[in-house]
PDB file of N, CA and C in Angstrom:
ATOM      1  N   UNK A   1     -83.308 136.450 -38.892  1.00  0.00           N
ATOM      2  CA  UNK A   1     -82.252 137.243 -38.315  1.00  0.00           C
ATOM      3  C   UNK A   1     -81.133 137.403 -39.333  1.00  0.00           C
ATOM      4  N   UNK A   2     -80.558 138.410 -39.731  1.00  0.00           N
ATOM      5  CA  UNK A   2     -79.231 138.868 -40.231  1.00  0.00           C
ATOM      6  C   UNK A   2     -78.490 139.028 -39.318  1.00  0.00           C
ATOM      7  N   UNK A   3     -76.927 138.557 -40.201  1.00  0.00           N
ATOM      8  CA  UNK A   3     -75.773 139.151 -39.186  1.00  0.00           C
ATOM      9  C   UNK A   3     -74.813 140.167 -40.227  1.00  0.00           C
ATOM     10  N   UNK A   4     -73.774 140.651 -39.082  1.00  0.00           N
ATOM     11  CA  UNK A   4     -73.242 141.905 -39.998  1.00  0.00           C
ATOM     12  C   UNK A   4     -71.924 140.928 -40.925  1.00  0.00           C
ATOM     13  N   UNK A   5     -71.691 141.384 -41.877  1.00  0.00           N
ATOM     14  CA  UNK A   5     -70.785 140.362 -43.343  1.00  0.00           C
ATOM     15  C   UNK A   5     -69.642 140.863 -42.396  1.00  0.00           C
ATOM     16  N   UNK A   6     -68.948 141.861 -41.777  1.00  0.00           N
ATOM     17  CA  UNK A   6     -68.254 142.765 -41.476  1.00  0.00           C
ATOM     18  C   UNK A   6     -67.370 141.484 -39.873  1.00  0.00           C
ATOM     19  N   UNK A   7     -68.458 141.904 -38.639  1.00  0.00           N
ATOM     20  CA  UNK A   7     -68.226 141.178 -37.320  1.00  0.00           C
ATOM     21  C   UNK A   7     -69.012 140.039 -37.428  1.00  0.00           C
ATOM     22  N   UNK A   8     -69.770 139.679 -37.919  1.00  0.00           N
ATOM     23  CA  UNK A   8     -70.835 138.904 -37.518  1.00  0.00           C
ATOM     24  C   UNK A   8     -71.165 138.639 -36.212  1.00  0.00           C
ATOM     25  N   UNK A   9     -72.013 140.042 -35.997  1.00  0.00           N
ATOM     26  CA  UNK A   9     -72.927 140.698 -34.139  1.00  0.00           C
ATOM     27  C   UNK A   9     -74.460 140.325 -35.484  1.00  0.00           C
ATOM     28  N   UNK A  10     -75.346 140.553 -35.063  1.00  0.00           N
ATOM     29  CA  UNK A  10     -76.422 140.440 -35.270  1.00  0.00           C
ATOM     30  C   UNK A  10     -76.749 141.646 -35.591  1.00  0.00           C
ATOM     31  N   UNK A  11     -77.715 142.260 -36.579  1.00  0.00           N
ATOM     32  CA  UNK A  11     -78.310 143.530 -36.878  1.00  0.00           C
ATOM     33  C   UNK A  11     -79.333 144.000 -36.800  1.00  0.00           C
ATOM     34  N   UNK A  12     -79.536 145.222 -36.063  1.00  0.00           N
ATOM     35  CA  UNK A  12     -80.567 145.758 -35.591  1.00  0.00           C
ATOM     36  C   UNK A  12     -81.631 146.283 -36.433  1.00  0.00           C
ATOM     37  N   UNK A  13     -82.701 146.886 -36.421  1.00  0.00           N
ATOM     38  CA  UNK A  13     -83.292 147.944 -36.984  1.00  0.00           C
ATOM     39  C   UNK A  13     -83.081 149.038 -36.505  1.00  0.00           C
ATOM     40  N   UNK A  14     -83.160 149.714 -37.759  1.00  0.00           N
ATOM     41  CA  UNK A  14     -82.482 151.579 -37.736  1.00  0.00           C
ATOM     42  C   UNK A  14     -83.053 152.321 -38.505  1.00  0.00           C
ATOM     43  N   UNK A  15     -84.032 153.571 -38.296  1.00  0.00           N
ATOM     44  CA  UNK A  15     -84.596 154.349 -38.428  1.00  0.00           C
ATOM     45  C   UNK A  15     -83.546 155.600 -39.657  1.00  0.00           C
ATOM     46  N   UNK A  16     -83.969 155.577 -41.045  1.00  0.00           N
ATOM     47  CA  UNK A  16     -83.254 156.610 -41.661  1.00  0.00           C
ATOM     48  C   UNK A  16     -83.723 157.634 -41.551  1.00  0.00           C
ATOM     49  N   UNK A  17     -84.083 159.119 -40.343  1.00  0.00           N
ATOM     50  CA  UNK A  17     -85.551 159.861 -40.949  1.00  0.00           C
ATOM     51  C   UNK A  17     -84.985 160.783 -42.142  1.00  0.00           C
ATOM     52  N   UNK A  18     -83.913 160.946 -42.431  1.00  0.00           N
ATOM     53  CA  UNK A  18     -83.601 162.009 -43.859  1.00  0.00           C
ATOM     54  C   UNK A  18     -84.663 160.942 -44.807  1.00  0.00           C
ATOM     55  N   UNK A  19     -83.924 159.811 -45.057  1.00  0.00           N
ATOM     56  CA  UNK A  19     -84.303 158.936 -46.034  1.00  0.00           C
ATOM     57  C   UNK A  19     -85.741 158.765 -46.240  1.00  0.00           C
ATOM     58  N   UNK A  20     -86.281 158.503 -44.851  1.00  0.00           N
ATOM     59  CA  UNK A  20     -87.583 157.733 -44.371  1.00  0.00           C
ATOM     60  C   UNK A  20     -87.419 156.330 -44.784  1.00  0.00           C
ATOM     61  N   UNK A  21     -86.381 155.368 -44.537  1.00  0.00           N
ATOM     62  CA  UNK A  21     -86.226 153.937 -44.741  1.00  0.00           C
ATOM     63  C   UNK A  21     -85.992 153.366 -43.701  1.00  0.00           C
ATOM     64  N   UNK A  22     -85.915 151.982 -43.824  1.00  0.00           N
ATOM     65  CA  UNK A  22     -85.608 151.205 -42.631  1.00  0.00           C
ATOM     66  C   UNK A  22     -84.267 151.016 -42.919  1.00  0.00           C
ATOM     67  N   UNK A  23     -83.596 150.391 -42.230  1.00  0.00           N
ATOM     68  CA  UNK A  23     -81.839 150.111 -42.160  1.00  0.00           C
ATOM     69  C   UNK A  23     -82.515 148.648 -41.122  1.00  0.00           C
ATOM     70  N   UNK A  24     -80.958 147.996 -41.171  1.00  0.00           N
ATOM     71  CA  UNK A  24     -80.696 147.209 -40.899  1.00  0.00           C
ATOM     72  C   UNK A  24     -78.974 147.710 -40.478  1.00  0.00           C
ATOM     73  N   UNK A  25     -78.400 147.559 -38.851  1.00  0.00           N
ATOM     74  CA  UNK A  25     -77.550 148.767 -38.752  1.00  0.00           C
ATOM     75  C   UNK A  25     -76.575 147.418 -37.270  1.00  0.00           C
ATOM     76  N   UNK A  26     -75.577 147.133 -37.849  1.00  0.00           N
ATOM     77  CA  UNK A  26     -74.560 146.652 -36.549  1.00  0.00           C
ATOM     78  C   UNK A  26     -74.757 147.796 -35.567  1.00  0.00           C
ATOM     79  N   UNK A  27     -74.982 146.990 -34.057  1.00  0.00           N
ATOM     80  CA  UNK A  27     -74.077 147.785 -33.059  1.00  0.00           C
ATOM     81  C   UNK A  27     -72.988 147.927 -32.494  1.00  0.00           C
ATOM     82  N   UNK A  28     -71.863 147.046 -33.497  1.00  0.00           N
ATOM     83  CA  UNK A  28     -70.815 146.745 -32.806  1.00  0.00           C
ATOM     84  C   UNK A  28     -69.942 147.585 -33.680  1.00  0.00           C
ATOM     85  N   UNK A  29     -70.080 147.503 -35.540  1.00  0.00           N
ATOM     86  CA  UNK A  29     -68.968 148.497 -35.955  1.00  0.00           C
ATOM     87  C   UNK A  29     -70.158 149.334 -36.799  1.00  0.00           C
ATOM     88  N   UNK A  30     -69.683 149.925 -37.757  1.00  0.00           N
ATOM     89  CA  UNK A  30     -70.668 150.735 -38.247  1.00  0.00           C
ATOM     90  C   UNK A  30     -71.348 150.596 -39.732  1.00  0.00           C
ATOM     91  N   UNK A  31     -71.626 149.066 -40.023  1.00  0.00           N
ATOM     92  CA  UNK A  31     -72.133 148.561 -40.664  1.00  0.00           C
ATOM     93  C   UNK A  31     -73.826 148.823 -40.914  1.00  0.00           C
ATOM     94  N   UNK A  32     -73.952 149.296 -42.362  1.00  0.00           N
ATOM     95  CA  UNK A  32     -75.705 149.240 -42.108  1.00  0.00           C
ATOM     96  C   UNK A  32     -75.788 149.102 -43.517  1.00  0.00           C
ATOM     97  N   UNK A  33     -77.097 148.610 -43.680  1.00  0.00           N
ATOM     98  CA  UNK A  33     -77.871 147.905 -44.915  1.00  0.00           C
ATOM     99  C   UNK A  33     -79.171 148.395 -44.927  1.00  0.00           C
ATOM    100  N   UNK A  34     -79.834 148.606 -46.483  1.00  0.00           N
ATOM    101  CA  UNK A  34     -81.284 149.141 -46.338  1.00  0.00           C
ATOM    102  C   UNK A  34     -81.793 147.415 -45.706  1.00  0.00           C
ATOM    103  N   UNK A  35     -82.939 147.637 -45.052  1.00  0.00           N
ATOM    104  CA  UNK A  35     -83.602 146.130 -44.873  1.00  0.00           C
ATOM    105  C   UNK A  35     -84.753 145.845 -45.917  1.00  0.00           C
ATOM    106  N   UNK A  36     -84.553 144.695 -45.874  1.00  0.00           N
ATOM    107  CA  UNK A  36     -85.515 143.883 -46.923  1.00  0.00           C
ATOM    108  C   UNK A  36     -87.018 144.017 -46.800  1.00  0.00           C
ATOM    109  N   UNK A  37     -87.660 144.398 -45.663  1.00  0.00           N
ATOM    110  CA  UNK A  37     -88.633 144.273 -45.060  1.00  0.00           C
ATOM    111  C   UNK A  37     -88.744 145.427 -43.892  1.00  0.00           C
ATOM    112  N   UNK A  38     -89.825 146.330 -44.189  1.00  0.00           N
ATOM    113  CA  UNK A  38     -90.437 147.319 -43.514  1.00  0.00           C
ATOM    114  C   UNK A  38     -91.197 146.567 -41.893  1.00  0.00           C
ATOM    115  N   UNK A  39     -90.899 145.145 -41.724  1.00  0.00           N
ATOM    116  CA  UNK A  39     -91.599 143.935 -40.396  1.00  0.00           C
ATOM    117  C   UNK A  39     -90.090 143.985 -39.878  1.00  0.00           C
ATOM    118  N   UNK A  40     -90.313 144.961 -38.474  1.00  0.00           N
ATOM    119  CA  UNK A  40     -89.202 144.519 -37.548  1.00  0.00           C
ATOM    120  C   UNK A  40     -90.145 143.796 -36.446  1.00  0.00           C
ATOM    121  N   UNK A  41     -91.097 143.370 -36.073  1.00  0.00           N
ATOM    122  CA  UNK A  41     -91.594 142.709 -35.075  1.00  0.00           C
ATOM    123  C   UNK A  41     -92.865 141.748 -35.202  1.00  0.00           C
ATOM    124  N   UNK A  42     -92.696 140.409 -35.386  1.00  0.00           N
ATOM    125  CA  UNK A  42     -93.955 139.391 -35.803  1.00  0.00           C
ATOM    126  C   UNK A  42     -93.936 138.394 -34.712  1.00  0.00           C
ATOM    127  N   UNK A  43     -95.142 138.656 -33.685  1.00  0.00           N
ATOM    128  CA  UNK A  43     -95.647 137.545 -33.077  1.00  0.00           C
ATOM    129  C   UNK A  43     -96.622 136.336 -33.454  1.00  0.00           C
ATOM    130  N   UNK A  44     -95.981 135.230 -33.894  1.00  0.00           N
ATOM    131  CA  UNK A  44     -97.058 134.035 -34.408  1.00  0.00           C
ATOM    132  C   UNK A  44     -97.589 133.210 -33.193  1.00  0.00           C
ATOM    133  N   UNK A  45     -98.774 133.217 -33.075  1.00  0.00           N
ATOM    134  CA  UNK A  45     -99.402 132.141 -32.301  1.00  0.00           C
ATOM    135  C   UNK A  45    -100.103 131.326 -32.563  1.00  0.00           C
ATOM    136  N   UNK A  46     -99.455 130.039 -32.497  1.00  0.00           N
ATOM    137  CA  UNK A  46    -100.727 128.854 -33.156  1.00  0.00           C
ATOM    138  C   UNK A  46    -101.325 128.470 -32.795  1.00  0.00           C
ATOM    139  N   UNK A  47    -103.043 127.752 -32.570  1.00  0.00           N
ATOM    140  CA  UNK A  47    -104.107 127.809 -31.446  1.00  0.00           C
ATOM    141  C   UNK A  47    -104.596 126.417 -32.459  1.00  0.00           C
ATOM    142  N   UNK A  48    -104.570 126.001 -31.228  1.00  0.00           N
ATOM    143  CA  UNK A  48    -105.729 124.387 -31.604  1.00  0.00           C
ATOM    144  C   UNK A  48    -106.721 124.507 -32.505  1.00  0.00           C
ATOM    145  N   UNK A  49    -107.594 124.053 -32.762  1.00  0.00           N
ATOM    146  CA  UNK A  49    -108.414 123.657 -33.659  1.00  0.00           C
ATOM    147  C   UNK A  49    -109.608 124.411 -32.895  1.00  0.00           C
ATOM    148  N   UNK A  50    -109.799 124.703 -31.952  1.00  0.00           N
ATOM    149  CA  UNK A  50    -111.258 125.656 -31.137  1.00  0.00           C
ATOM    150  C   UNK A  50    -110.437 126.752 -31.392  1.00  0.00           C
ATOM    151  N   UNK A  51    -109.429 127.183 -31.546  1.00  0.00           N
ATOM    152  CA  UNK A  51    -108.680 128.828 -31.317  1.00  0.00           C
ATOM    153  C   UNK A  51    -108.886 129.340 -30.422  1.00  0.00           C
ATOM    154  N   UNK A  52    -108.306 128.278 -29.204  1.00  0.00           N
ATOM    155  CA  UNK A  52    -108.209 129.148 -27.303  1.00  0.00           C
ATOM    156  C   UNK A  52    -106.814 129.300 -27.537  1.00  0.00           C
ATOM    157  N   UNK A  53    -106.956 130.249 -26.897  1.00  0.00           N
ATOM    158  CA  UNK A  53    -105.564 131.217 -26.406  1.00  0.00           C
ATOM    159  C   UNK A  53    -104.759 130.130 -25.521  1.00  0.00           C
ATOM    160  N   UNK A  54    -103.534 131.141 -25.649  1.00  0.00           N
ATOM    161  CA  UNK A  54    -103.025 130.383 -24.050  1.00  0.00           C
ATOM    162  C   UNK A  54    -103.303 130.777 -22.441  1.00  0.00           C
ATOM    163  N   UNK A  55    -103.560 129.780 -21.829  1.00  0.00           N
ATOM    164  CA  UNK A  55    -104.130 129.824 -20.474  1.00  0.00           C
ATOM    165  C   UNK A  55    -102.939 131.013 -19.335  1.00  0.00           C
ATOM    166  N   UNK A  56    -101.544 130.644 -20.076  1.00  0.00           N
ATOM    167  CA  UNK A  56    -100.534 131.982 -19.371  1.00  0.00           C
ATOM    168  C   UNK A  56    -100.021 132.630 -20.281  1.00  0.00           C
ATOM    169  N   UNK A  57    -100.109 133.884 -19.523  1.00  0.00           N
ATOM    170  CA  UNK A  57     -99.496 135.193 -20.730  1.00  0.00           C
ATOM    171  C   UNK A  57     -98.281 135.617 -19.537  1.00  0.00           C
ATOM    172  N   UNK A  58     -97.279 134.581 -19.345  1.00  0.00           N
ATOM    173  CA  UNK A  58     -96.011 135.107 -18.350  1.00  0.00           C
ATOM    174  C   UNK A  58     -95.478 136.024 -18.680  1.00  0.00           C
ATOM    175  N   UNK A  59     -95.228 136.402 -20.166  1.00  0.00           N
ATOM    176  CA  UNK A  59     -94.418 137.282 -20.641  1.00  0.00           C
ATOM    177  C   UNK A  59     -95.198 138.246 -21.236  1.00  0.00           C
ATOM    178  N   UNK A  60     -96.639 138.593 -21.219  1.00  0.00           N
ATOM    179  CA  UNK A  60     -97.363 139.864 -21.714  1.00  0.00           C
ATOM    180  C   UNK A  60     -96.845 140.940 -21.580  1.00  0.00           C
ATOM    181  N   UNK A  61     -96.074 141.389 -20.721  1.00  0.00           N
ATOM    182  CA  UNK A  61     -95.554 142.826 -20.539  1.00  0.00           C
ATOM    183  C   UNK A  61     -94.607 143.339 -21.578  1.00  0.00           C
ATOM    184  N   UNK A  62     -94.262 142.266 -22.353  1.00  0.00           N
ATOM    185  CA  UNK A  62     -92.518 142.445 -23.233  1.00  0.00           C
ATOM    186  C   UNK A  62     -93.261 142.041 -24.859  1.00  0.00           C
ATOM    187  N   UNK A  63     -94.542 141.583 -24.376  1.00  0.00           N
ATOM    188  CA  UNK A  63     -95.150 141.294 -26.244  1.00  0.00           C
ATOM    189  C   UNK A  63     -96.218 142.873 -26.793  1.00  0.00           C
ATOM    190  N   UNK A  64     -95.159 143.398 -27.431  1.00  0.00           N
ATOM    191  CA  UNK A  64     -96.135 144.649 -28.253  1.00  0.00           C
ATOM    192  C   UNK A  64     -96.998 144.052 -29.121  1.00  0.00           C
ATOM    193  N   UNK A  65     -97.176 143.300 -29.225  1.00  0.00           N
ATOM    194  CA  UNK A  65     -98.481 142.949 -30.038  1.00  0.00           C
ATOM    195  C   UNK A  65    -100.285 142.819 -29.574  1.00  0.00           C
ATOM    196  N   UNK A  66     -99.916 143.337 -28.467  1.00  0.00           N
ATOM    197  CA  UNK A  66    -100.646 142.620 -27.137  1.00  0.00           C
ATOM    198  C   UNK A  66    -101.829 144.099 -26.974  1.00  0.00           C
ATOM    199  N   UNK A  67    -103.137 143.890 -26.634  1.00  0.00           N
ATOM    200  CA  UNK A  67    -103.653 145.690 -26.310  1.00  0.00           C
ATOM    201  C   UNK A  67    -103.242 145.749 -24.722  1.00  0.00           C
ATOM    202  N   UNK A  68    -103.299 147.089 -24.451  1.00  0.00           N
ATOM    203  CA  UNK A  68    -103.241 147.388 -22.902  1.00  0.00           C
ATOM    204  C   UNK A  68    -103.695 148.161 -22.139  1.00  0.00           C
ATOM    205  N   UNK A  69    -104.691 147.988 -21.152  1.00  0.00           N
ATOM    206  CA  UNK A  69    -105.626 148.874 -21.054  1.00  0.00           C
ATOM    207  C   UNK A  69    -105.147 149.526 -19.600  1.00  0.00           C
ATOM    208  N   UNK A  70    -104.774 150.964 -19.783  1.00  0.00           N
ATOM    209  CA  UNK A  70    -104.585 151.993 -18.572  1.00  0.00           C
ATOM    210  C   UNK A  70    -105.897 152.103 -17.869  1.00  0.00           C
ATOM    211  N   UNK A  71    -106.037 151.787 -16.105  1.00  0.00           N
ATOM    212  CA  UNK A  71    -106.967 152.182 -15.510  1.00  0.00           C
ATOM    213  C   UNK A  71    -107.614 150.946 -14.568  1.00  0.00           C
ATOM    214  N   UNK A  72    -106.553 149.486 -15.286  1.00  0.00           N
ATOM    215  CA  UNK A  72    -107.381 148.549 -14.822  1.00  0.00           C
ATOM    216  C   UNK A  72    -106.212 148.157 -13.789  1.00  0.00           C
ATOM    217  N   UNK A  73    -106.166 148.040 -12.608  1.00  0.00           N
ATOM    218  CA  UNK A  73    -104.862 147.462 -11.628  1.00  0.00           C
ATOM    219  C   UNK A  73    -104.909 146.354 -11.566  1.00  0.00           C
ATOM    220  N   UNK A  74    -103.884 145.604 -11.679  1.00  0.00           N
ATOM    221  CA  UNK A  74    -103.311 144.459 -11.208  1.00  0.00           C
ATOM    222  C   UNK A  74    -103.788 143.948  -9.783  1.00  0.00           C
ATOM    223  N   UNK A  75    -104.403 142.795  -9.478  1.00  0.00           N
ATOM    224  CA  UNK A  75    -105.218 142.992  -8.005  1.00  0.00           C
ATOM    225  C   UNK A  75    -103.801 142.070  -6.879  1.00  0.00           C
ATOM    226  N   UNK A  76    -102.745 142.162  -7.842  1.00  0.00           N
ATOM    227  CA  UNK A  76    -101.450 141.467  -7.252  1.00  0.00           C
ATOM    228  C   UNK A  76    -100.769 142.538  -6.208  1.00  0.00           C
ATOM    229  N   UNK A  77    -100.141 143.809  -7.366  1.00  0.00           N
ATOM    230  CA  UNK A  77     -99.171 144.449  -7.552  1.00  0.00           C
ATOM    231  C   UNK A  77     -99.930 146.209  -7.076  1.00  0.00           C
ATOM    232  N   UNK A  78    -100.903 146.538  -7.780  1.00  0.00           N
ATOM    233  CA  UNK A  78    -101.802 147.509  -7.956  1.00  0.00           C
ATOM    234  C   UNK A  78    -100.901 148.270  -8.946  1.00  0.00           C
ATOM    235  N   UNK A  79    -100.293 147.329  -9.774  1.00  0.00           N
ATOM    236  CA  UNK A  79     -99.531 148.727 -11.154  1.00  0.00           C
ATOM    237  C   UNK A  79    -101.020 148.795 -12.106  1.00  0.00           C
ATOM    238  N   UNK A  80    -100.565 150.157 -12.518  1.00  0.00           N
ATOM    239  CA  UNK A  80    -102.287 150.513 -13.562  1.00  0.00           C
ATOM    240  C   UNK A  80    -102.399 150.117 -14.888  1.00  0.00           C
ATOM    241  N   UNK A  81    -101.468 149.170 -15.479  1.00  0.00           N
ATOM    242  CA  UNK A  81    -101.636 148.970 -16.707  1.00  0.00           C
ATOM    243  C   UNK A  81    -101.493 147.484 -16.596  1.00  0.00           C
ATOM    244  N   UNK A  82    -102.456 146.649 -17.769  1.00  0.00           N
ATOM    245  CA  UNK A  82    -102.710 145.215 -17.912  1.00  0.00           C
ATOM    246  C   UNK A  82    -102.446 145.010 -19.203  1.00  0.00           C
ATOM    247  N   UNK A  83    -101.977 144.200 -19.584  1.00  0.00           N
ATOM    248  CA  UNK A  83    -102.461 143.845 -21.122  1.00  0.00           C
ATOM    249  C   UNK A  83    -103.301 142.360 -21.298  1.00  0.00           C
ATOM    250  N   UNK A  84    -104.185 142.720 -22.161  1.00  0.00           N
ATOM    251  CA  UNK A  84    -105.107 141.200 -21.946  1.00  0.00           C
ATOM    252  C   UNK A  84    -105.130 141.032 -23.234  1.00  0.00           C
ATOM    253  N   UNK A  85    -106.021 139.521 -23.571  1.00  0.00           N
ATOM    254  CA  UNK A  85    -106.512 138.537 -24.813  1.00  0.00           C
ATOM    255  C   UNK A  85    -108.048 138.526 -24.563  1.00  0.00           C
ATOM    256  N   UNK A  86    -108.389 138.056 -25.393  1.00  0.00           N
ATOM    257  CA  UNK A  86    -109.519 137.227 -25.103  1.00  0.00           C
ATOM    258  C   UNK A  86    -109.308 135.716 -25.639  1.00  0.00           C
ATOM    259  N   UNK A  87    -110.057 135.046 -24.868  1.00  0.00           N
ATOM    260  CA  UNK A  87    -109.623 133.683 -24.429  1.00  0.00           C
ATOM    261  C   UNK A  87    -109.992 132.835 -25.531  1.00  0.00           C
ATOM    262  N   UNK A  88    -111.536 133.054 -26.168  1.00  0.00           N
ATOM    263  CA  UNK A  88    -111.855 132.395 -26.985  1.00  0.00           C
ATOM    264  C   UNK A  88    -113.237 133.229 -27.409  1.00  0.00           C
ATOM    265  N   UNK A  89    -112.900 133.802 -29.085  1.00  0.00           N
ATOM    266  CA  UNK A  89    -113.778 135.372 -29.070  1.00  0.00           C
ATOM    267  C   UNK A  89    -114.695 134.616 -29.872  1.00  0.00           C
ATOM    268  N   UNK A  90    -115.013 133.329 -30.509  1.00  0.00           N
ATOM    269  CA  UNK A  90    -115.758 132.421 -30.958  1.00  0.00           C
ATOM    270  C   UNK A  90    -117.111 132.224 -30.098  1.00  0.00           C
ATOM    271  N   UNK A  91    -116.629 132.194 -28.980  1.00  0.00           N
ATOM    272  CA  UNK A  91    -117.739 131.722 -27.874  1.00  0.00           C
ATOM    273  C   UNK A  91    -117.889 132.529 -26.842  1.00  0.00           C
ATOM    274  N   UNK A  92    -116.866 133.263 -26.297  1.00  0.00           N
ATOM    275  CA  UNK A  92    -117.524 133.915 -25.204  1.00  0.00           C
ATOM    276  C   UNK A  92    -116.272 135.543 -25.095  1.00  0.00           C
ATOM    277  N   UNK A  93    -117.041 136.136 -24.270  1.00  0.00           N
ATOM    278  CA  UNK A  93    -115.926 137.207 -24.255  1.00  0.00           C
ATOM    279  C   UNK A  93    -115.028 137.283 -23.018  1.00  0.00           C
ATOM    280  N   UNK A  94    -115.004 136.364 -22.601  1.00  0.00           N
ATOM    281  CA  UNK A  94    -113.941 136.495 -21.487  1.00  0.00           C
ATOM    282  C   UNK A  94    -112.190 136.506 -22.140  1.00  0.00           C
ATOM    283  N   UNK A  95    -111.733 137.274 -20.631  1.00  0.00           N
ATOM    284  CA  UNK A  95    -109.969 138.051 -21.187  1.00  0.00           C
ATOM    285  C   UNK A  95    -109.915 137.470 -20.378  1.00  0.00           C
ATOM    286  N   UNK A  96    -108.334 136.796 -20.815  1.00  0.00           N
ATOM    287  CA  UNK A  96    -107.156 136.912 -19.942  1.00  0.00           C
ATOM    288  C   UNK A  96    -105.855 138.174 -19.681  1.00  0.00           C
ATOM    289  N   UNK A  97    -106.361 138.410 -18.495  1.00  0.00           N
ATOM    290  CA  UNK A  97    -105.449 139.568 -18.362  1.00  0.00           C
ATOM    291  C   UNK A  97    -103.928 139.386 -17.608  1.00  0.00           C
ATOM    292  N   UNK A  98    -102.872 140.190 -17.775  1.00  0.00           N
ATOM    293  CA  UNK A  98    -101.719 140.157 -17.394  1.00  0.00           C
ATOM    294  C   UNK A  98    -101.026 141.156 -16.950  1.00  0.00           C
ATOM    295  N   UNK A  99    -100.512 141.188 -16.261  1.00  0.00           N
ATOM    296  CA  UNK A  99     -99.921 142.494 -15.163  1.00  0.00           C
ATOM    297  C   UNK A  99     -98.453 143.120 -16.255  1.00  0.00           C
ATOM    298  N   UNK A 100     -98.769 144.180 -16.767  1.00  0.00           N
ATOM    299  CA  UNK A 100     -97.335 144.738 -17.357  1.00  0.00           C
ATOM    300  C   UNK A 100     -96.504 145.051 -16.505  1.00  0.00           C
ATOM    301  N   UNK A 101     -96.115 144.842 -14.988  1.00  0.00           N
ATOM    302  CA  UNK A 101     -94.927 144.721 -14.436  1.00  0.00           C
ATOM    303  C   UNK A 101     -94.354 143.939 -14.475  1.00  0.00           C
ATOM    304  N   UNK A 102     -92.718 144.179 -14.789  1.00  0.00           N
ATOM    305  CA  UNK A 102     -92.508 142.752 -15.567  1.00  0.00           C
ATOM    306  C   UNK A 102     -91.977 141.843 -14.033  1.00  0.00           C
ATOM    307  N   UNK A 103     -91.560 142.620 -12.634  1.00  0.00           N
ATOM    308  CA  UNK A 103     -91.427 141.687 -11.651  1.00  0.00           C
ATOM    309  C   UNK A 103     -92.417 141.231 -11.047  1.00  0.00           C
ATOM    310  N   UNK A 104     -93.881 141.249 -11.570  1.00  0.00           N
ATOM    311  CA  UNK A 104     -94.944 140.433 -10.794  1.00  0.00           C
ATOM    312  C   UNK A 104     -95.845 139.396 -11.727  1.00  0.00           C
ATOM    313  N   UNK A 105     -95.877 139.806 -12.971  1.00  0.00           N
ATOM    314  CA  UNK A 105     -96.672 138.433 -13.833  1.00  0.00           C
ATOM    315  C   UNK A 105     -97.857 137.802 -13.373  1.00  0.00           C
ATOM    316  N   UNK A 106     -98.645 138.451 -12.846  1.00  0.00           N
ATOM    317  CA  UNK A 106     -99.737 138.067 -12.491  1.00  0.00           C
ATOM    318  C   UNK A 106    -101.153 138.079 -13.444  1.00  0.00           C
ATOM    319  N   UNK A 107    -101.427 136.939 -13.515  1.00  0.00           N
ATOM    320  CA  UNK A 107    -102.438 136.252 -14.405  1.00  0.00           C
ATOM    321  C   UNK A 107    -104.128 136.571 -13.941  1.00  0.00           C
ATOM    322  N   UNK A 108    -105.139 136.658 -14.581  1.00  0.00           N
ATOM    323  CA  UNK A 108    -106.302 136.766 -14.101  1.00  0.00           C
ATOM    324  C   UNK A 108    -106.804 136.498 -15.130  1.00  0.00           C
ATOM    325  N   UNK A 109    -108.123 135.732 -15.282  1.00  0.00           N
ATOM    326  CA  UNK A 109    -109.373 135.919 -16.278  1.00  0.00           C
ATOM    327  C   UNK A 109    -110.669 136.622 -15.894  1.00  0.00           C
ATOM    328  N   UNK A 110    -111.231 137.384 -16.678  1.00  0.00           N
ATOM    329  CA  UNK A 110    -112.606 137.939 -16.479  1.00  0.00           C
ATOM    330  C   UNK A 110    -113.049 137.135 -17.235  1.00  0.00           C
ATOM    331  N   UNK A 111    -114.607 136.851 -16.643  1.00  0.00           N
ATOM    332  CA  UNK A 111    -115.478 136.273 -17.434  1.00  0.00           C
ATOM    333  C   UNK A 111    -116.792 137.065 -17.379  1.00  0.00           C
ATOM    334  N   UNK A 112    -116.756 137.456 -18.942  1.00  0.00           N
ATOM    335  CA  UNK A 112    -118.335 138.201 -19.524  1.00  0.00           C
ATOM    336  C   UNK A 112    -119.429 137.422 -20.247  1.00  0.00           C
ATOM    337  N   UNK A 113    -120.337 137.645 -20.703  1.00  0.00           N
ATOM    338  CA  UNK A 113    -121.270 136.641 -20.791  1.00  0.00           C
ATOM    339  C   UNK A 113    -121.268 136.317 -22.024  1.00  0.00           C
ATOM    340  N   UNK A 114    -121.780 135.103 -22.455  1.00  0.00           N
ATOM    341  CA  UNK A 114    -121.643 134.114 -23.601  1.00  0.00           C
ATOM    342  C   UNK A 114    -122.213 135.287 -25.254  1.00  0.00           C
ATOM    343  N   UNK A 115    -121.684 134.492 -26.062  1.00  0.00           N
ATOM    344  CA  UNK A 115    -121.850 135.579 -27.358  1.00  0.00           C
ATOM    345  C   UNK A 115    -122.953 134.923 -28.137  1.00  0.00           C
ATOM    346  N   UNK A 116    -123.499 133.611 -27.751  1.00  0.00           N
ATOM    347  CA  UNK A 116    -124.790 133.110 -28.473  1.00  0.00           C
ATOM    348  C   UNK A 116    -125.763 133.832 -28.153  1.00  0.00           C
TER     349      UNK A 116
END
C-alpha cells in the first residue's frame, strides 16, 4: 500500500487513457504518481501440503480472482451467478461453489467423479 506524501489518505489506482499508464491517484487532494507496478489486485492463497482449498469461500462474491459461472442458481437465494473452486484438482473434480450475493453466502460442493 502507498500513501499520498501530500495528506497521507491512501492511493488508489487510476487509469491514464491519453497516456495508457497506470497512476497511482489520492482521493482526497489531487495528488497522483505513475505506479510502480501495472498489479492493482493479488490474491495469495496458501494450501497445505495436499493443495485443498478452503472448505468456505464466505467472501467469494468480492474476490475477482475467482471464475463465475452465469446459469447456475444458488439453491439458497435463487440469484444466477456462483463463483466456484475446485476443491482439490489433483484428485478429483469436485467445486466448491459460492453464491455471488453478497447478503446470502451460501456454500455448496459438487462432487464429480475421481480423475484416476
Amino acid at each position: 500500500m502507498k500513501f499520498c506524501p501530500e495528506c497521507n489518505n491512501l492511493l488508489y489506482p487510476k487509469e491514464d487513457k491519453k497516456r495508457k499508464i497506470l497512476l497511482s491517484a489520492c482521493r482526497t487532494c489531487s495528488y497522483t504518481e505513475v505506479a510502480e507496478s501495472n498489479c492493482v489486485y493479488r490474491n495469495v492463497i496458501n494450501h497445505d501440503s495436499d493443495y485443498e482449498r478452503p472448505k468456505d469461500m464466505r467472501d467469494a462474491y468480492a474476490d475477482p480472482t475467482l471464475p463465475r459461472e452465469k446459469g447456475v442458481k444458488c439453491p439458497a437465494c435463487n440469484h444466477p451467478k456462483v463463483a466456484f473452486s475446485l476443491i482439490n484438482p489433483r484428485k478429483s473434480l469436485a467445486r466448491m461453489n459460492a453464491c455471488c450475493n453478497p447478503s446470502c453466502g451460501h456454500n455448496w460442493r459438487d462432487d464429480d467423479e475421481s480423475i484416476a
